[in-house]
Protein backbone atom coordinates (compact mmCIF):
# COMPACT_ATOMS: atom_id res chain seq x y z
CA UNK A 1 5.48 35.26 16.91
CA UNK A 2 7.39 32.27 18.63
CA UNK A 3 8.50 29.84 15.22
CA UNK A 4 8.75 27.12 16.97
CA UNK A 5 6.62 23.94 15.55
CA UNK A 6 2.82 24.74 15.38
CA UNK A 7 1.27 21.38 16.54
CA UNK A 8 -2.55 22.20 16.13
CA UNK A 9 -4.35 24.16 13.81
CA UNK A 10 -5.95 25.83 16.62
CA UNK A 11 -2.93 26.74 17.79
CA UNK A 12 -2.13 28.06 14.34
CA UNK A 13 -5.33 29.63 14.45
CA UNK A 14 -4.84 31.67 17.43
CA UNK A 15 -1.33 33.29 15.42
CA UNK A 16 -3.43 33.93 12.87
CA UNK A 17 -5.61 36.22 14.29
CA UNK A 18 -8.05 38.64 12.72
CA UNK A 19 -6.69 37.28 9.12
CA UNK A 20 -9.69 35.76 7.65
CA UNK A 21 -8.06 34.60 4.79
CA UNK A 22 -5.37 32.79 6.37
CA UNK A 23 -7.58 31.06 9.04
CA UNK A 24 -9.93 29.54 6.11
CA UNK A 25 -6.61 28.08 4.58
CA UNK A 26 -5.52 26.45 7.70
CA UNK A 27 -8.87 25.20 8.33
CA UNK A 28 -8.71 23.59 5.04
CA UNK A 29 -5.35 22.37 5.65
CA UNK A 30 -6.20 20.47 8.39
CA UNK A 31 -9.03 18.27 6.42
CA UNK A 32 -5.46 16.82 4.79
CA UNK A 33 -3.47 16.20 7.79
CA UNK A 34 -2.17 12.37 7.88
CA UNK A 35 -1.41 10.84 11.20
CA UNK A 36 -0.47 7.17 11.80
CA UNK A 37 -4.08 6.91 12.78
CA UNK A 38 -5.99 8.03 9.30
CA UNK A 39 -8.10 6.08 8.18
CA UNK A 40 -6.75 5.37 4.51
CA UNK A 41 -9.15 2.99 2.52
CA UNK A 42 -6.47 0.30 0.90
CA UNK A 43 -5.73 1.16 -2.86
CA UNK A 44 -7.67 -1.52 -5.23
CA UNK A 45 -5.64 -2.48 -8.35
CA UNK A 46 -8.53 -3.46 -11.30
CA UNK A 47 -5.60 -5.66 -12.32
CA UNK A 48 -2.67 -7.90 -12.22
CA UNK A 49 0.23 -8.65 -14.85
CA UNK A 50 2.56 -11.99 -14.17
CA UNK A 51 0.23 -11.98 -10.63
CA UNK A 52 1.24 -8.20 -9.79
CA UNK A 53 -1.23 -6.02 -8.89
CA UNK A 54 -1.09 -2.91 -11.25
CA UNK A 55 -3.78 -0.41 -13.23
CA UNK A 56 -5.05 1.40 -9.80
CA UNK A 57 -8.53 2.79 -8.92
CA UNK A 58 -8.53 6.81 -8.63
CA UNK A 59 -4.61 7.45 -10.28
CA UNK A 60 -3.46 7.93 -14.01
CA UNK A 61 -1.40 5.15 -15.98
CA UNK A 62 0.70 6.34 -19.02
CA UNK A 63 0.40 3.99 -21.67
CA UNK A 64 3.36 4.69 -24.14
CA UNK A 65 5.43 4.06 -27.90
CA UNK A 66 6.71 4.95 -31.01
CA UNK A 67 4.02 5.28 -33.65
CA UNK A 68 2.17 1.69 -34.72
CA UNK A 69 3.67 0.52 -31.91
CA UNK A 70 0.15 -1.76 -30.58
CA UNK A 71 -0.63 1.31 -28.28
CA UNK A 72 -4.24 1.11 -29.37
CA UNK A 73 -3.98 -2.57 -29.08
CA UNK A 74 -3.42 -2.77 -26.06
CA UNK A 75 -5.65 -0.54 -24.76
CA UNK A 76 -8.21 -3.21 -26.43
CA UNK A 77 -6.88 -5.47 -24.60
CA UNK A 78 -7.73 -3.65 -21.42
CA UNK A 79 -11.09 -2.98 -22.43
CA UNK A 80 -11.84 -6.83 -23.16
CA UNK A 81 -10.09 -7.81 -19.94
CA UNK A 82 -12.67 -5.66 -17.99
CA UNK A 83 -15.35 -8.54 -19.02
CA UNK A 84 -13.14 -11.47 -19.55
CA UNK A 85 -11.24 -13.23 -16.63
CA UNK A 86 -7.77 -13.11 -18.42
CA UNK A 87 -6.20 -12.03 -21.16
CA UNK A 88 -2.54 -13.35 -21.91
CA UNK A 89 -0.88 -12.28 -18.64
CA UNK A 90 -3.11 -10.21 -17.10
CA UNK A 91 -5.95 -11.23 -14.87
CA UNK A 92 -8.83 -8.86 -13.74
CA UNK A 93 -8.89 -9.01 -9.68
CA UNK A 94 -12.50 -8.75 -9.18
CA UNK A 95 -15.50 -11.33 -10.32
CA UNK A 96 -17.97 -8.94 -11.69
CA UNK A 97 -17.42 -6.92 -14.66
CA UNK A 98 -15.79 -3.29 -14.93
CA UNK A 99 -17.03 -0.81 -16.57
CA UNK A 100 -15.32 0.52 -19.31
CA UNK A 101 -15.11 4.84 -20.95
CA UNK A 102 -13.50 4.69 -24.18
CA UNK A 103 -12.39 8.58 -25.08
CA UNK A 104 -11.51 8.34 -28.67
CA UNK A 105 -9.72 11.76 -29.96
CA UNK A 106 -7.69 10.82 -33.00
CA UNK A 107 -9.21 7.99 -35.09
CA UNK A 108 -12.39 8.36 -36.89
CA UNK A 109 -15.68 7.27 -36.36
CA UNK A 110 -15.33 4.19 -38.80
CA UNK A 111 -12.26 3.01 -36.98
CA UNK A 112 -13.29 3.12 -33.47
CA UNK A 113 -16.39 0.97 -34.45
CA UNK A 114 -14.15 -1.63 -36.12
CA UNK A 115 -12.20 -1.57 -33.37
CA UNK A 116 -14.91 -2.18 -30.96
CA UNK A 117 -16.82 -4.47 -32.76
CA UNK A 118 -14.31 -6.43 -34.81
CA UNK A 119 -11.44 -6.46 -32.35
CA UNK A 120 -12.82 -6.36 -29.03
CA UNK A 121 -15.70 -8.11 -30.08
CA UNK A 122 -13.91 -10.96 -31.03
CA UNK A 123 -12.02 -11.15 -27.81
CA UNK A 124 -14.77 -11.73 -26.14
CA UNK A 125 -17.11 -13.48 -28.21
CA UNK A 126 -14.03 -16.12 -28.37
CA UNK A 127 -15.89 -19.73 -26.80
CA UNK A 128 -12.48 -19.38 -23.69
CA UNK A 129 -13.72 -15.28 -23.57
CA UNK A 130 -17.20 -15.72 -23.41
CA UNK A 131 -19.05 -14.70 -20.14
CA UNK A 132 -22.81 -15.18 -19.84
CA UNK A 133 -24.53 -11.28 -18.30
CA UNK A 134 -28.19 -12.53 -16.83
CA UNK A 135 -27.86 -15.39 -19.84
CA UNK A 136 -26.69 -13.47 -22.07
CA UNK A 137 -23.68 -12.33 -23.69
CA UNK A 138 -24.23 -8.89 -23.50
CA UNK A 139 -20.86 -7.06 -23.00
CA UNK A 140 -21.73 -3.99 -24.93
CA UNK A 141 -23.46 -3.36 -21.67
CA UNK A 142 -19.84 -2.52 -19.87
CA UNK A 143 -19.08 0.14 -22.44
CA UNK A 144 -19.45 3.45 -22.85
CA UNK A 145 -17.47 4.84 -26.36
CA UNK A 146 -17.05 8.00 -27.54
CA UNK A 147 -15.59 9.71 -30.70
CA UNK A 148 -14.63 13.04 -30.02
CA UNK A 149 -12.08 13.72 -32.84
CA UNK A 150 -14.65 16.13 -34.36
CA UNK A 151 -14.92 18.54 -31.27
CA UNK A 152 -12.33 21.12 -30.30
CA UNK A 153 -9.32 20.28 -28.80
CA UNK A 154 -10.67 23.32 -26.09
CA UNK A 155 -14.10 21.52 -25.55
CA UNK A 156 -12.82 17.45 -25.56
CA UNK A 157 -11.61 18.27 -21.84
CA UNK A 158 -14.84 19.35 -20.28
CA UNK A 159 -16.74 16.86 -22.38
CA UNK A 160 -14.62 13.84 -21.06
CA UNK A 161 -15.43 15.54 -17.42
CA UNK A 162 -18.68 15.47 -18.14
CA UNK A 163 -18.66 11.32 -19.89
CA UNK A 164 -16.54 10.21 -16.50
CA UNK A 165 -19.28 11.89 -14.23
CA UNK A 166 -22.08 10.35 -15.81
CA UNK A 167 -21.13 7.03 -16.64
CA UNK A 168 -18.96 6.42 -13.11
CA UNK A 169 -16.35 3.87 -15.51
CA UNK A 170 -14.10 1.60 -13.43
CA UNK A 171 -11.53 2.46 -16.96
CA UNK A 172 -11.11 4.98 -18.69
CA UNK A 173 -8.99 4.89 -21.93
CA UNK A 174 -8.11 8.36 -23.09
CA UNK A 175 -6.64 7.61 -26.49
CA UNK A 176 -4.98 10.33 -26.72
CA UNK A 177 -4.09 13.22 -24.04
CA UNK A 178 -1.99 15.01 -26.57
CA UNK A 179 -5.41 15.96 -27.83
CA UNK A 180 -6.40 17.59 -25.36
CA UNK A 181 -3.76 20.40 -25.22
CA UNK A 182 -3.25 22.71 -29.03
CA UNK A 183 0.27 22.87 -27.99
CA UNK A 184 2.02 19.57 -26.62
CA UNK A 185 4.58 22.21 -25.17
CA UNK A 186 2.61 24.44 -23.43
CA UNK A 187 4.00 23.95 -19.68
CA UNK A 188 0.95 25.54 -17.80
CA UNK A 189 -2.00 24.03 -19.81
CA UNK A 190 -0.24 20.99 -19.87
CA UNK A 191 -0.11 20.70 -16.05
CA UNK A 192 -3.99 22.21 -15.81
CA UNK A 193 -5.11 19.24 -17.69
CA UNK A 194 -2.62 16.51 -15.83
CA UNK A 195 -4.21 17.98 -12.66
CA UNK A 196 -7.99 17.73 -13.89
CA UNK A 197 -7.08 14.31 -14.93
CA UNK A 198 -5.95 13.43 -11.42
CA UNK A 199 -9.15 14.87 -9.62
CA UNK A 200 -11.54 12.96 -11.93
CA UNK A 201 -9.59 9.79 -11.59
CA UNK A 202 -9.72 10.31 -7.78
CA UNK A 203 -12.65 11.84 -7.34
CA UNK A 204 -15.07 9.38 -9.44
CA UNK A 205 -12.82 6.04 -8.10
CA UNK A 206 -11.39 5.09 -11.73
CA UNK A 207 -8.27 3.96 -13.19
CA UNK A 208 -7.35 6.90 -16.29
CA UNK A 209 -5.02 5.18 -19.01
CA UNK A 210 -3.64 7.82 -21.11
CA UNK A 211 -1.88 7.08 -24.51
CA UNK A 212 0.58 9.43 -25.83
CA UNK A 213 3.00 8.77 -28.45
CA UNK A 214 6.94 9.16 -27.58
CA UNK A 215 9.50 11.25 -29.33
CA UNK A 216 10.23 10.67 -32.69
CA UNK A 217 14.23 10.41 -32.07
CA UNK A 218 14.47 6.80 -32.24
CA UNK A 219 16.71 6.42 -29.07
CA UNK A 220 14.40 8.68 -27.39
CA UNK A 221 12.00 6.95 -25.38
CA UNK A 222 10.63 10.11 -23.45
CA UNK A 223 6.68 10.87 -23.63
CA UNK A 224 6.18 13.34 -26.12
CA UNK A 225 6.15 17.08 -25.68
CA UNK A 226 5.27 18.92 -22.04
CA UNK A 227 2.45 16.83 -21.31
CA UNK A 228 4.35 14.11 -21.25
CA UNK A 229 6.29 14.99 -18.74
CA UNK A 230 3.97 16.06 -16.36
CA UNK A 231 2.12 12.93 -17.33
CA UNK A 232 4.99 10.79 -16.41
CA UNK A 233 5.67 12.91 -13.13
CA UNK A 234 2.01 12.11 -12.09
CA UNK A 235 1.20 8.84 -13.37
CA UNK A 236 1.20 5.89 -10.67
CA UNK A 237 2.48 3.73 -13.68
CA UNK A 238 4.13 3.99 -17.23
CA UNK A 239 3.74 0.83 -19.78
CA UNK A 240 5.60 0.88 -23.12
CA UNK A 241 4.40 -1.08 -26.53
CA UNK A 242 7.18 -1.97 -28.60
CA UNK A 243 6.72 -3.96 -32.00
CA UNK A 244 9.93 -5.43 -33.80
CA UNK A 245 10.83 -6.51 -37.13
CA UNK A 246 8.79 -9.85 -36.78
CA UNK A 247 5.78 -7.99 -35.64
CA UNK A 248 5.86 -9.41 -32.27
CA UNK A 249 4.41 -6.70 -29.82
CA UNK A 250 5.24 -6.63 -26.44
CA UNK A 251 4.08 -4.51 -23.33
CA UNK A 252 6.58 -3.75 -20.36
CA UNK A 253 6.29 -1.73 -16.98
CA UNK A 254 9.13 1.24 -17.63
CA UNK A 255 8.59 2.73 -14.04
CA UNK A 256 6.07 2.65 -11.07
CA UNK A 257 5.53 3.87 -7.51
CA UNK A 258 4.79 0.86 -5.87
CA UNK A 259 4.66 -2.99 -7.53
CA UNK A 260 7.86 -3.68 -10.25
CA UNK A 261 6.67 -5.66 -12.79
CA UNK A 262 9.92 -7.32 -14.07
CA UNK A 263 8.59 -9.02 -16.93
CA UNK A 264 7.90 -8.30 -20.13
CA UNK A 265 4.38 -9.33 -21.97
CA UNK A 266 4.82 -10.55 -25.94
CA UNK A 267 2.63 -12.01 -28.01
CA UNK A 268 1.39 -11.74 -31.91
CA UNK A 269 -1.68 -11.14 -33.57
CA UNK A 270 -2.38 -13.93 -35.43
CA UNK A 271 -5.16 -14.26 -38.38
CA UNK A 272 -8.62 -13.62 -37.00
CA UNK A 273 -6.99 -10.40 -34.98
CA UNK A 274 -6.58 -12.04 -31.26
CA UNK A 275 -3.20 -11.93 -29.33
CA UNK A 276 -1.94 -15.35 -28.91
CA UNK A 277 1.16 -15.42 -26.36
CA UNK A 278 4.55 -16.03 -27.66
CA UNK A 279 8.45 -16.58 -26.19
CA UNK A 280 11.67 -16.29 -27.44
CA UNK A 281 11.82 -19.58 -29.26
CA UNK A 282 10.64 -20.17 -33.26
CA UNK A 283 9.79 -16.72 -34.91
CA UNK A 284 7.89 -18.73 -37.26
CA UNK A 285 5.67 -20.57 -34.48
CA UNK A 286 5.60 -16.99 -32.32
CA UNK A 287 4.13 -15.43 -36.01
CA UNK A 288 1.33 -18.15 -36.06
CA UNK A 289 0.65 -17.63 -32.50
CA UNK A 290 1.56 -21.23 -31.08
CA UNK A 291 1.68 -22.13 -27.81
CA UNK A 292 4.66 -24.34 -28.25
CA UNK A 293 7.56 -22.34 -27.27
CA UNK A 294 8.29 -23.60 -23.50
CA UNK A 295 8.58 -27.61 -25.31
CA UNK A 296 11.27 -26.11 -27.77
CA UNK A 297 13.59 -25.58 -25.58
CA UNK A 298 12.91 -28.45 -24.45
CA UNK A 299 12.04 -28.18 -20.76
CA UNK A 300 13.44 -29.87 -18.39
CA UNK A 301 12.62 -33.35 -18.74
CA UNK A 302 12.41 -33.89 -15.03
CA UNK A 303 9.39 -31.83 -14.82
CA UNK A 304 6.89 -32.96 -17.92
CA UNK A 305 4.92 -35.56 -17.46
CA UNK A 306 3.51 -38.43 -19.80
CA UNK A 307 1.97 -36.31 -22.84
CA UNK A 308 -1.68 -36.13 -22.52
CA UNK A 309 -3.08 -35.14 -25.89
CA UNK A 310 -1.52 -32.68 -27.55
CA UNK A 311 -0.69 -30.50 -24.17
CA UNK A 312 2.27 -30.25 -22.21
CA UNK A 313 1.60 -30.91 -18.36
CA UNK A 314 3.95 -29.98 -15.54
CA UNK A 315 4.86 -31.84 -11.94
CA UNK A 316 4.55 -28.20 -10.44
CA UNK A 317 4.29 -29.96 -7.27
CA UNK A 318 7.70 -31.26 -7.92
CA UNK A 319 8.75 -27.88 -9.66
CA UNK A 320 8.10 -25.51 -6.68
CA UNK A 321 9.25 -28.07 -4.07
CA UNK A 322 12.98 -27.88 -5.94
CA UNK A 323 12.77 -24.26 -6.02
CA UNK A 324 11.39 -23.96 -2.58
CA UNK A 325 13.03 -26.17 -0.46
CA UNK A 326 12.08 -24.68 2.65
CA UNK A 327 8.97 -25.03 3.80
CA UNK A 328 6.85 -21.57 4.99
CA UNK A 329 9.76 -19.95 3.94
CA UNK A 330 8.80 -16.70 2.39
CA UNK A 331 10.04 -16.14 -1.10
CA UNK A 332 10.16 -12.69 -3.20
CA UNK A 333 7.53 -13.37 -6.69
CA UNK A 334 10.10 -12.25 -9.15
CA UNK A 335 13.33 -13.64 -7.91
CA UNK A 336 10.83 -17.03 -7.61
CA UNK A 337 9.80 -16.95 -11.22
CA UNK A 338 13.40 -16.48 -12.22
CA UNK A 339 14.42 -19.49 -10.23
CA UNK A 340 11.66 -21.65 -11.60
CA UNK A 341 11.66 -20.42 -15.00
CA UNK A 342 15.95 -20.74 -15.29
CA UNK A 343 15.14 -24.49 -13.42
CA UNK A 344 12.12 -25.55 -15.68
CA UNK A 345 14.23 -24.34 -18.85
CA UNK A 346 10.73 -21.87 -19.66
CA UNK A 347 11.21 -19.66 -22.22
CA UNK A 348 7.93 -17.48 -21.53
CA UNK A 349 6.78 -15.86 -18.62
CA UNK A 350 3.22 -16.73 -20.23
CA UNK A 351 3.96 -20.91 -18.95
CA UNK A 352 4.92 -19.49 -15.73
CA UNK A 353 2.20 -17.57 -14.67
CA UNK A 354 0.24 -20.72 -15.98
CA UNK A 355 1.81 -23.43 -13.55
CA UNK A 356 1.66 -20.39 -10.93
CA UNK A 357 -1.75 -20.11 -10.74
CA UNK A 358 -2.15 -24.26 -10.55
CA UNK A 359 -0.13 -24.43 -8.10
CA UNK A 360 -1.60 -21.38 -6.08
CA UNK A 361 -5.36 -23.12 -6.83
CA UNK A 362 -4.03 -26.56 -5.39
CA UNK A 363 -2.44 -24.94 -2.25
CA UNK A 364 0.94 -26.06 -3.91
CA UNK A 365 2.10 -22.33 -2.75
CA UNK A 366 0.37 -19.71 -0.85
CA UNK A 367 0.32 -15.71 -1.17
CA UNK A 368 1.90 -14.27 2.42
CA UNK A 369 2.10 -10.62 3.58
CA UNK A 370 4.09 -8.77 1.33
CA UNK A 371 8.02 -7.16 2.14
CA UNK A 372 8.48 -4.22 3.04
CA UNK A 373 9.12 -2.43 -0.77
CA UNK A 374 6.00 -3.83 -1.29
CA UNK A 375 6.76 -7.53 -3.63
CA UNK A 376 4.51 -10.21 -3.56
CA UNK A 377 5.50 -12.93 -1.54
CA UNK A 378 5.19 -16.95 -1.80
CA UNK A 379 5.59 -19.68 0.68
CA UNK A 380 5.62 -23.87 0.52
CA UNK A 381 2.95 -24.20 3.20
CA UNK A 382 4.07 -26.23 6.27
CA UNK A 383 1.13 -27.48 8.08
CA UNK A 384 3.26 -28.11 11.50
CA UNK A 385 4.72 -24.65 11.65
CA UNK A 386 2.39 -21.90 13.03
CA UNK A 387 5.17 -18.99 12.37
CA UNK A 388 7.18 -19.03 9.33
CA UNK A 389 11.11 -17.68 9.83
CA UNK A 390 11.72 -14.12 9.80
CA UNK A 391 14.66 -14.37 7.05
CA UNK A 392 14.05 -15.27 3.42
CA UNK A 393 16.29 -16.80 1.42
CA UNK A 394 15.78 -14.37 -1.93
């Protein structure tokens, strides 16, 4: 048989001869052949963090920490953002509502329910939350939630198969995967269910976010047992929830395949159970939940304008222009927000993304075609210039 490169499957075909068996594999094979010319449908991100796109359609996201850490939190968070139009510094990227599976496998019944009704509940019955459904404020209709804690860790996989089938969920929080394995180190039932998890997300178009706790060793920030590694291997994205000594939580991108998400998401919880953004200024005012941190720096006076009320308001025009001094110049989103956030004197990538999206809305800035790694990209629009320059100057 001449080994030189096969460059058909008919070709490869013909080798194979009478082998039936090997002729049905190629055959197969060449339903996943990629050419410059397939036909890939663009991946759709349900989200974005800081104006990143992240939390993709048909992939898994890890969602880790150390125990009481705001895993479940955030995953609340999540599931309110799927019917509100932001929370904190995330934004959902489509008008209409997701859809929302919550798998619950370790609290019980009681909790879930207060966690559903008095936590997410409140998030979006909250008057800046609310979003009237055919008049209505109905968003129990975007949820499907299931307590499964009862069932056998061998029959919680099929079931969850089964719940993502039927109810076609644009989420899905699996809180947790460790759940469904009886032995966290069990390499080959471990990578069975990573691999089941990946079909479902693909196959039914959904974004999987599994929680898993990481190892106990303090300095060890790993994913717990076998299934977290293969869960980190084949996760598009890993998030980690950290909670210091002041009880300020915080959620960070650890590692990703495609969009770096640089910044890091803090905020408290204050009395009634909402998150209320927070910087690095007053731990007292970040434990109440005010939204005074950027003045306590104070910003940079050359950028506030006369106080209005009790807000702070920003000459973004004025802000970007200094930080963009050339006009349909492209500039790289998170070396932008560092220059406008170290010239502004911000303290919180919260005020940021704020300003951002006035400025974006008032055609202050523009979104261009992103670089090649991938990053979002910004320009000053320039009216009289049909091509912006090739070379950008960070």
């Amino acid at each position: 048989m001449n080994h030189t490169l096969l460059t058909s499957i008919s070709e490869a075909l013909t080798h194979a001869g009478e082998d039936p068996r090997q002729s049905a594999f190629l055959q197969r094979l060449e339903t996943r052949r990629i050419t410059p010319d397939t036909q890939i449908p663009p991946r759709e991100f349900l989200f974005t963090m800081f104006g990143t796109p992240c939390f993709p359609r048909g992939e898994l996201v890890a969602l880790t920490g150390k125990e009481k850490s705001g895993k479940t939190y955030v995953a609340s968070l999540l599931m309110a953002l799927c019917v509100r139009d932001e929370v904190l510094s995330m934004r959902r990227n489509v008008s209409n509502r997701l859809n929302v599976l919550w798998y619950d496998t370790e609290q019980s019944e009681e909790s879930t329910q207060e966690i559903l009704t008095g936590r997410i509940g409140r998030m979006l019955s909250a008057p800046e939350g609310r979003l009237p459904f055919d008049g209505e404020d109905r968003w129990m209709d975007a949820f499907n939630v299931f307590n499964v804690r009862a069932e056998s860790w061998s029959d919680r996989m099929p079931l969850l198969e089964a719940a993502i089938t039927s109810c076609r969920p644009d989420l899905v929080i699996l809180d947790g995967i460790r759940d469904l394995v009886d032995n966290i180190n069990d390499g080959v039932l471990s990578q069975s269910v990573v691999e089941r998890l990946m079909h479902l997300a693909s196959d039914c178009s959904c974004c999987i976010v599994c929680v898993l706790h990481q190892n106990k060793s303090g300095e060890d920030r790993n994913l717990r047992g076998w299934i977290g590694t293969e869960l980190t291997y084949k996760s598009f994205e890993v998030y980690e929830c950290v909670k210091d000594a002041n009880r300020i939580f915080s959620l960070q991108q650890i590692c990703t395949r495609k969009y770096d998400i640089n910044d890091k998401m803090r905020y408290v919880v204050d009395s009634h159970g909402l998150p209320q953004p927070c910087g690095a200024g007053n731990h007292a005012d970040q434990r109440r939940g005010t939204d005074t941190s950027s003045t306590r720096l104070p910003l940079n006076r050359r950028y506030v304008l006369p106080e209005n009320g009790a807000s702070v308001e920003i000459d973004y025009h004025l802000l970007f222009s200094d930080c963009m001094p050339q006009l349909g110049v492209p500039y790289q989103a998170g070396l932008l927000q560092q220059a406008v956030m170290k010239t502004a004197n911000m303290s919180s990538p919260y005020f940021y993304n704020k300003w951002r999206l006035r400025a974006l809305a008032d055609g202050v800035i523009a979104e261009t075609a992103k670089d090649q790694q991938g990053h979002v990209m910004y320009v000053r629009p320039d009216a009289k210039k049909s091509e912006p320059p090739d070379e950008a100057p960070f």
